[in-house]
Protein backbone atom coordinates (compact mmCIF):
# COMPACT_ATOMS: atom_id res chain seq x y z
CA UNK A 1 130.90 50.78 91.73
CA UNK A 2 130.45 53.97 90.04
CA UNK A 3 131.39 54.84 86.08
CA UNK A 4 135.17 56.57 87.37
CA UNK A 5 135.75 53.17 89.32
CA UNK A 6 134.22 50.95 86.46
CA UNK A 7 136.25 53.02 83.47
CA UNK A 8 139.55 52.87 85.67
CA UNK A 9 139.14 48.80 85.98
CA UNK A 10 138.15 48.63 82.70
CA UNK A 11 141.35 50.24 81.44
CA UNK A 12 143.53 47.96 83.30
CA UNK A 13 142.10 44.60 81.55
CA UNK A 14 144.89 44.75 78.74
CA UNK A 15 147.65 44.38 81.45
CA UNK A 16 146.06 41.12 82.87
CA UNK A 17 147.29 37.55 81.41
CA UNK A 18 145.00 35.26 79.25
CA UNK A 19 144.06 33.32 82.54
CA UNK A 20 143.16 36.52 84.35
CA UNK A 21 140.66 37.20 82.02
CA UNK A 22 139.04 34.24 81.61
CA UNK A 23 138.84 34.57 85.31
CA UNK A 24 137.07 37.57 84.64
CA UNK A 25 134.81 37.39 82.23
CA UNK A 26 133.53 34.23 84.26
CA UNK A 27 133.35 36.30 87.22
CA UNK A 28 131.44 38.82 85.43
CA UNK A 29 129.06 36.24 84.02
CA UNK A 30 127.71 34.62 86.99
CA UNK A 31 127.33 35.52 90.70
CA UNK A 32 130.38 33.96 92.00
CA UNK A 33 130.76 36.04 94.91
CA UNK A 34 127.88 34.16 96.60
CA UNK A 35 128.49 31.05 94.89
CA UNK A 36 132.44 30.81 95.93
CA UNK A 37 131.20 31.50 99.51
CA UNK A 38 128.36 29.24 99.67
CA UNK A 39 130.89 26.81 97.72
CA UNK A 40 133.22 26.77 100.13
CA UNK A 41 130.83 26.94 103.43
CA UNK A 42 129.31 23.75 102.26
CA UNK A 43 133.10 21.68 101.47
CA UNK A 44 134.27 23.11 104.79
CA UNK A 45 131.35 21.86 106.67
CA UNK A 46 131.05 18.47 105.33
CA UNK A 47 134.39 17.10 107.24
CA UNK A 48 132.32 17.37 110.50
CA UNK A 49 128.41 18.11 109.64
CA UNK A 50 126.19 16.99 112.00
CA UNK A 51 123.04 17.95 113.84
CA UNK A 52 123.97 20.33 116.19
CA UNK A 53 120.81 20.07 118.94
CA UNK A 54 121.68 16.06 119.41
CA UNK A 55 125.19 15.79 117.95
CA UNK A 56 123.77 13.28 115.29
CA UNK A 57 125.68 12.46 112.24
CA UNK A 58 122.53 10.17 110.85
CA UNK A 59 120.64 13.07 108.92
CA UNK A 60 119.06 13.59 105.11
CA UNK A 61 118.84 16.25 102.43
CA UNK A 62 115.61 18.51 103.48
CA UNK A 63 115.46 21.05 100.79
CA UNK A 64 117.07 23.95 100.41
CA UNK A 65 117.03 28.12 102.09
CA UNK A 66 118.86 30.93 101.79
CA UNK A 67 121.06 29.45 99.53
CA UNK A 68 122.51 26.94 101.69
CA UNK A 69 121.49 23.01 101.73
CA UNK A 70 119.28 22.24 104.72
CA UNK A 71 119.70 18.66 106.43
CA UNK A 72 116.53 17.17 108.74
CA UNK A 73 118.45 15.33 111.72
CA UNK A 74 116.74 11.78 111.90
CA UNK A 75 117.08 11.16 115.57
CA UNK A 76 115.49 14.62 116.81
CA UNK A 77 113.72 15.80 113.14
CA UNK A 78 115.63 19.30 113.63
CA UNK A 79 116.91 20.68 110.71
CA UNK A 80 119.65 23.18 110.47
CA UNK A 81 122.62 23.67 107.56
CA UNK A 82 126.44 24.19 107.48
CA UNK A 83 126.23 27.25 109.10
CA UNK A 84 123.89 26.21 112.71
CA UNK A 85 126.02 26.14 115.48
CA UNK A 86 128.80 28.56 114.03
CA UNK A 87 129.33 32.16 114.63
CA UNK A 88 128.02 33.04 111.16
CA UNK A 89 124.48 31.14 111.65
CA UNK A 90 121.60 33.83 111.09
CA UNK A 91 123.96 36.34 109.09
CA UNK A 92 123.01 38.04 106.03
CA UNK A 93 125.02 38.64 102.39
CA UNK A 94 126.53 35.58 101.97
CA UNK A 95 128.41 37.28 99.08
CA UNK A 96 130.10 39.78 101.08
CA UNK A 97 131.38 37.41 103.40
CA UNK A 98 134.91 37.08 101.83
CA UNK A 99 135.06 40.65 100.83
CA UNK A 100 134.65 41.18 104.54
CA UNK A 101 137.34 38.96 105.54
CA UNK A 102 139.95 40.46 103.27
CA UNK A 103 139.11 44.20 105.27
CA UNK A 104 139.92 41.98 108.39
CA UNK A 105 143.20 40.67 107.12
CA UNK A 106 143.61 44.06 105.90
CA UNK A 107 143.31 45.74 109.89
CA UNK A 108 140.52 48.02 108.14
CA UNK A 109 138.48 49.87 110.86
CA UNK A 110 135.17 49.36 111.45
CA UNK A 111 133.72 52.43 109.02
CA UNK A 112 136.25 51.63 106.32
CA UNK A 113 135.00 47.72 106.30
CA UNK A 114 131.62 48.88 106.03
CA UNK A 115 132.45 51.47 103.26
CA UNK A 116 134.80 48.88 101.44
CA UNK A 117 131.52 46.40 101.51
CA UNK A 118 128.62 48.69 101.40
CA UNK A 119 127.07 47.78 104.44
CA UNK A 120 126.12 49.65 107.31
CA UNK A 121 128.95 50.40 110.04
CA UNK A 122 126.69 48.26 113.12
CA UNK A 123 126.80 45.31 110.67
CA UNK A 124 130.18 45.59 109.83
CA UNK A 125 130.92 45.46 114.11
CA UNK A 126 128.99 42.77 114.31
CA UNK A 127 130.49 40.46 111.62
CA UNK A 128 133.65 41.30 113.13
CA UNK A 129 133.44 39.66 116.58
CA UNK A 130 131.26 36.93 114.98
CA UNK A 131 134.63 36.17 112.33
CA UNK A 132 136.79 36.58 115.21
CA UNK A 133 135.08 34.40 117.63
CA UNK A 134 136.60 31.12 116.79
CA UNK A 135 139.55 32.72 114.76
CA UNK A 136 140.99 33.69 117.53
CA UNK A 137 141.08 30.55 119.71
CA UNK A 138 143.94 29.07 117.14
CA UNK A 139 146.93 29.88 119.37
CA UNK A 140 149.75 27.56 120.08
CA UNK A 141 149.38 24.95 122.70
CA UNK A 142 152.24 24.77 124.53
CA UNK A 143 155.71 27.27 124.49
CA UNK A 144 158.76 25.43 124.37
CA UNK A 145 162.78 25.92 125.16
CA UNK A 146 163.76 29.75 126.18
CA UNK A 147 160.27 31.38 126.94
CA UNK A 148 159.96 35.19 127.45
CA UNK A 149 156.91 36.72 129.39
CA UNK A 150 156.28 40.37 130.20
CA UNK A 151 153.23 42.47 130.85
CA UNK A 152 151.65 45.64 128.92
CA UNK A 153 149.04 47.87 130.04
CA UNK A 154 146.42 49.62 128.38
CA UNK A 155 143.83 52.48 129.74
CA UNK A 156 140.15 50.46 130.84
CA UNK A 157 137.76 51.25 128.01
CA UNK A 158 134.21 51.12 128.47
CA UNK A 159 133.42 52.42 125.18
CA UNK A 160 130.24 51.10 123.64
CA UNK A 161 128.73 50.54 127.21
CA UNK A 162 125.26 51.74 127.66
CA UNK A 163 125.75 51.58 131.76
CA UNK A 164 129.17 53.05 133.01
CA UNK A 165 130.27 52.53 136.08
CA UNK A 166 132.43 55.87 135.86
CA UNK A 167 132.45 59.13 134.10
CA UNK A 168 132.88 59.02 130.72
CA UNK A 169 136.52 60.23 129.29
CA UNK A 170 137.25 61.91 126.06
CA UNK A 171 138.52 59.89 123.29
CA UNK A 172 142.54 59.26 123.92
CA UNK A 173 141.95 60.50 127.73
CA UNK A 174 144.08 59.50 130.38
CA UNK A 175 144.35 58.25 133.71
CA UNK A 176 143.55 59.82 136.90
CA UNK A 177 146.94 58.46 138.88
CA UNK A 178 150.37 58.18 137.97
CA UNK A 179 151.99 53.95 137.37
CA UNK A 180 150.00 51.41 137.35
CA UNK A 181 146.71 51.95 138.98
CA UNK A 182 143.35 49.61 138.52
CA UNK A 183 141.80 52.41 135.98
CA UNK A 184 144.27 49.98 133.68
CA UNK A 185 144.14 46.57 132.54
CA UNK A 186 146.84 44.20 132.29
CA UNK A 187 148.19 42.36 129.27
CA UNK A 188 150.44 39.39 130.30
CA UNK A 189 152.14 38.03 127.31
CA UNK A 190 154.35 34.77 126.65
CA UNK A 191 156.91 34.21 123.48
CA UNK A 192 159.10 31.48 123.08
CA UNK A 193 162.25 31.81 120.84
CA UNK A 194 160.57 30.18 117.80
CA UNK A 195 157.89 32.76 117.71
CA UNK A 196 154.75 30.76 119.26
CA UNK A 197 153.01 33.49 121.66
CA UNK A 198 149.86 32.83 124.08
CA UNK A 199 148.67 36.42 125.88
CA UNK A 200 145.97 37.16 128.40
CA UNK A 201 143.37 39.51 129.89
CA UNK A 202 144.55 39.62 133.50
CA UNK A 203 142.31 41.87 134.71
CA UNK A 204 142.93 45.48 136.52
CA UNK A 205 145.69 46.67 138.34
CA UNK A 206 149.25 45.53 138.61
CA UNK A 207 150.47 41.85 138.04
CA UNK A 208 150.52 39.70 139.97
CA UNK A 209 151.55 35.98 141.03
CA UNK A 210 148.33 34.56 141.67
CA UNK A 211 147.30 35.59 138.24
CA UNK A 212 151.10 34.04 136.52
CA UNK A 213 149.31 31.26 138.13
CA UNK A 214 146.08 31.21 136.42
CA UNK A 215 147.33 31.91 133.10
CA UNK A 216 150.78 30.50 132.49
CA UNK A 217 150.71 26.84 134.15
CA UNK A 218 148.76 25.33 131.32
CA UNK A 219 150.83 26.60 128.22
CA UNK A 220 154.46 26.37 129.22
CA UNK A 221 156.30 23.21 129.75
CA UNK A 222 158.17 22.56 132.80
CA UNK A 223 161.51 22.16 131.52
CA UNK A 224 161.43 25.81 129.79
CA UNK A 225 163.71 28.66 130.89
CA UNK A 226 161.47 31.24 132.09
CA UNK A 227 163.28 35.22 131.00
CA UNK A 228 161.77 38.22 132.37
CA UNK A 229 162.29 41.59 133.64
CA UNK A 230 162.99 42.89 137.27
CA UNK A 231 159.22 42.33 138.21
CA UNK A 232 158.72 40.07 141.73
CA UNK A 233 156.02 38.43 140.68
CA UNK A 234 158.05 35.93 138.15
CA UNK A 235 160.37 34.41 140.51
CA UNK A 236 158.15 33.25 143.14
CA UNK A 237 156.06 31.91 140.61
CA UNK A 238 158.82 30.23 138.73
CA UNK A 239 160.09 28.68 142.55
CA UNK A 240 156.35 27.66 143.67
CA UNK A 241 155.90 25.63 140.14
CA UNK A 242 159.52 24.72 139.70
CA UNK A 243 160.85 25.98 136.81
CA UNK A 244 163.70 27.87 136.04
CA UNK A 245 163.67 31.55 135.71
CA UNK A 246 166.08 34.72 134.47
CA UNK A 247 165.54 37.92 134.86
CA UNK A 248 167.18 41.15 133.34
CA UNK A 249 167.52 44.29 135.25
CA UNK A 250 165.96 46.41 132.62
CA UNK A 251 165.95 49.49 135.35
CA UNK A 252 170.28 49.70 135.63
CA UNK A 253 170.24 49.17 131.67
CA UNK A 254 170.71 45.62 131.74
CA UNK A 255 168.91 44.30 128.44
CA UNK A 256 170.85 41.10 127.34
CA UNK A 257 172.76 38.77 129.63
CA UNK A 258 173.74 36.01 126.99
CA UNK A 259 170.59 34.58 125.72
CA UNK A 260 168.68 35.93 128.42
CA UNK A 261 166.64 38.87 127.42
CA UNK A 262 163.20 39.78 126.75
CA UNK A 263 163.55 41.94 122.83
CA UNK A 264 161.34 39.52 121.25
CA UNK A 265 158.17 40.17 123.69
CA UNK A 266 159.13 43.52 124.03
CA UNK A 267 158.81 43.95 120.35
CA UNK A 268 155.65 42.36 120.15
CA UNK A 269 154.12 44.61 122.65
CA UNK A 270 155.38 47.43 120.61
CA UNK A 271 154.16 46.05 117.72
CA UNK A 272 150.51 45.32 118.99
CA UNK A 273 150.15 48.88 120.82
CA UNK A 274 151.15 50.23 117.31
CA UNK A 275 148.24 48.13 115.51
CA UNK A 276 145.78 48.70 118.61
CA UNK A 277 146.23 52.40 117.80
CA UNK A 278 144.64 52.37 114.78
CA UNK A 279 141.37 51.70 116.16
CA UNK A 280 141.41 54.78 118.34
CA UNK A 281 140.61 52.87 121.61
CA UNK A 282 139.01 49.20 122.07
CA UNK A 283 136.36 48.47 125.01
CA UNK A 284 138.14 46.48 127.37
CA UNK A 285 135.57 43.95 126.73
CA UNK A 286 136.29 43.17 123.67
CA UNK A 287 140.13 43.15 123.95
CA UNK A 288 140.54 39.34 123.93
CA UNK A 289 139.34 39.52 120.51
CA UNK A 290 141.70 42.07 119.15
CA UNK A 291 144.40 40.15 121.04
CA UNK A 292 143.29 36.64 118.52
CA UNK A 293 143.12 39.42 115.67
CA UNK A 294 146.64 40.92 115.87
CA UNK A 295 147.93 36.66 116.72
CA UNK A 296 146.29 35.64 113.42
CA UNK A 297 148.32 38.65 111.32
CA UNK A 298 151.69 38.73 113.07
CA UNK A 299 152.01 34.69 112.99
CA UNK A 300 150.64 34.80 109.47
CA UNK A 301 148.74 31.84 110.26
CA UNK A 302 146.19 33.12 107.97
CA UNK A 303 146.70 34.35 104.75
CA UNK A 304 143.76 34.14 102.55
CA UNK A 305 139.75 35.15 103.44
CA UNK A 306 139.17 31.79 102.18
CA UNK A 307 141.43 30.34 105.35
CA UNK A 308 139.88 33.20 107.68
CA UNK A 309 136.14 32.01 106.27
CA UNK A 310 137.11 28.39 107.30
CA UNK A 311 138.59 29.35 110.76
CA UNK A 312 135.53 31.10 111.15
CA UNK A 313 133.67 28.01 110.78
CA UNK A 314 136.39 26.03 112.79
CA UNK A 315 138.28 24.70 110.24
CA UNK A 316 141.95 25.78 111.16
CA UNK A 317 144.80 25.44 107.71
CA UNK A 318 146.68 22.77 109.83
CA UNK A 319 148.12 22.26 113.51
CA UNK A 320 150.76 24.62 115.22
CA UNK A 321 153.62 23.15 116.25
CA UNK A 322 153.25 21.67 119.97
């Protein structure tokens, strides 16, 4: 922080409360930063420590390293700490960690992150996936009652790649053929009326029923009503696994038929293009993670970079709704 930063905090202390400044002052005293995150790694992992080479629960107090208590696994004498065998295990600056987190919850770009936490832009990439990599599994189980589906498509991105398998395009580039073509990827998504929403990667090219069948059998009940626009695919996937399905002609200007429509999807794809935007084009590879990301921020299933740190660690706040 430099003195303009430091003088303009400094002149808001008078508007915070009494508690606010004792909060502070005992900030300013000690190095909380690394203690609240090593603090709350340790509670977090204590509801399921255990050795993570044998699975071993029968393990003592060996010391302590990089701030964190280290356990020696009785069974196999390995030793790790609450962080072995999570996406975090091996990272650096502890103390940044829930800085970091915020600039997630925040949808801060990869430079701004880094800039916001003074650390270098690769690092700040790389904590990202490694936050996101369990984050992003807490999705609803199962979609109940009136159940909307519909697909999006986005351009095939191999930025990042150090071996392309086709010429390179400018930033924001577009496709070499008109429609849907297999220089695109397909983004099948699933809503049900109270919100709960599963989406997948279904690879290039146009939709189609084989791949309804390899995503959608395992989250949706079978007494749901199926809704979906005029695409072929739905139907004889609806038939062959016998639920029931209604579509709306979106093409003659057909959009609701009763209950029967497909706004709330369709504004969650609008929604998530919008958001995806922001990061000026995401490698295709990665996708599935951005896809968790934007889940975790429009279900506001997590709130706090205390509740992202312990999702992180796979802790989830509590249980969706099944």
């Amino acid at each position: 922080m430099d003195t303009a930063q430091w003088q303009a905090f400094a002149r808001q202390f008078p508007q915070l409360s009494h508690r606010q400044r004792l909060a502070s002052s005992d900030l300013l005293r000690t190095s909380a930063p690394q203690n609240a995150a090593v603090l709350l790694i340790e509670q977090t992992a204590q509801a399921q420590l255990h050795c993570p080479a044998c699975l071993s629960t029968h393990f003592h107090r060996h010391g302590q390293a990089h701030g964190l208590q280290r356990y020696r696994c009785v069974p196999c004498s390995k030793t790790f700490n609450a962080l072995s065998g999570t996406p975090l295990a091996h990272l650096h600056h502890k103390e940044l960690w829930l800085a970091y987190a915020d600039c997630l919850l925040n949808s801060f770009s990869v430079r701004k992150a880094a800039s916001q936490v003074s650390i270098h832009r690769n690092t700040s990439f790389r904590w990202r996936h490694r936050f996101l990599a369990l984050a992003k599994t807490d999705r609803p189980r199962c979609l109940h009652g009136i159940t909307e589906a519909d697909e999006m498509y986005v351009l095939e991105s191999q930025k990042g790649s150090r071996h392309m398998t086709r010429p390179a395009r400018k930033r924001g580039g577009r496709a070499s053929q008109r429609g849907i073509s297999n220089e695109q990827v397909c983004v099948l998504v699933a809503r049900d009326r109270t919100g709960q929403t599963v989406d997948f990667v279904t690879g290039m090219g146009q939709l189609t029923k084989a791949k309804l069948h390899a995503c959608l059998p395992p989250v949706i009940d079978r007494d749901i009503l199926l809704v979906s626009d005029g695409h072929p695919a739905y139907p004889v996937f609806a038939r062959e696994i016998g639920i029931q399905h209604e579509a709306v002609n979106l093409r003659a200007g057909i959009r609701v038929r009763g209950t029967v429509h497909v706004q709330n999807v369709n504004a969650y794809h609008s929604r998530l293009r919008g958001w995806l935007r922001g990061f000026h084009g995401v490698a295709t590879r990665y996708l599935p993670n951005y896809l968790g990301w934007r889940w975790i921020l429009d279900a506001r299933r997590i709130l706090s970079p205390e509740s992202l740190l312990r999702a992180t660690l796979g802790t989830f706040p509590h249980l969706l709704v099944t």
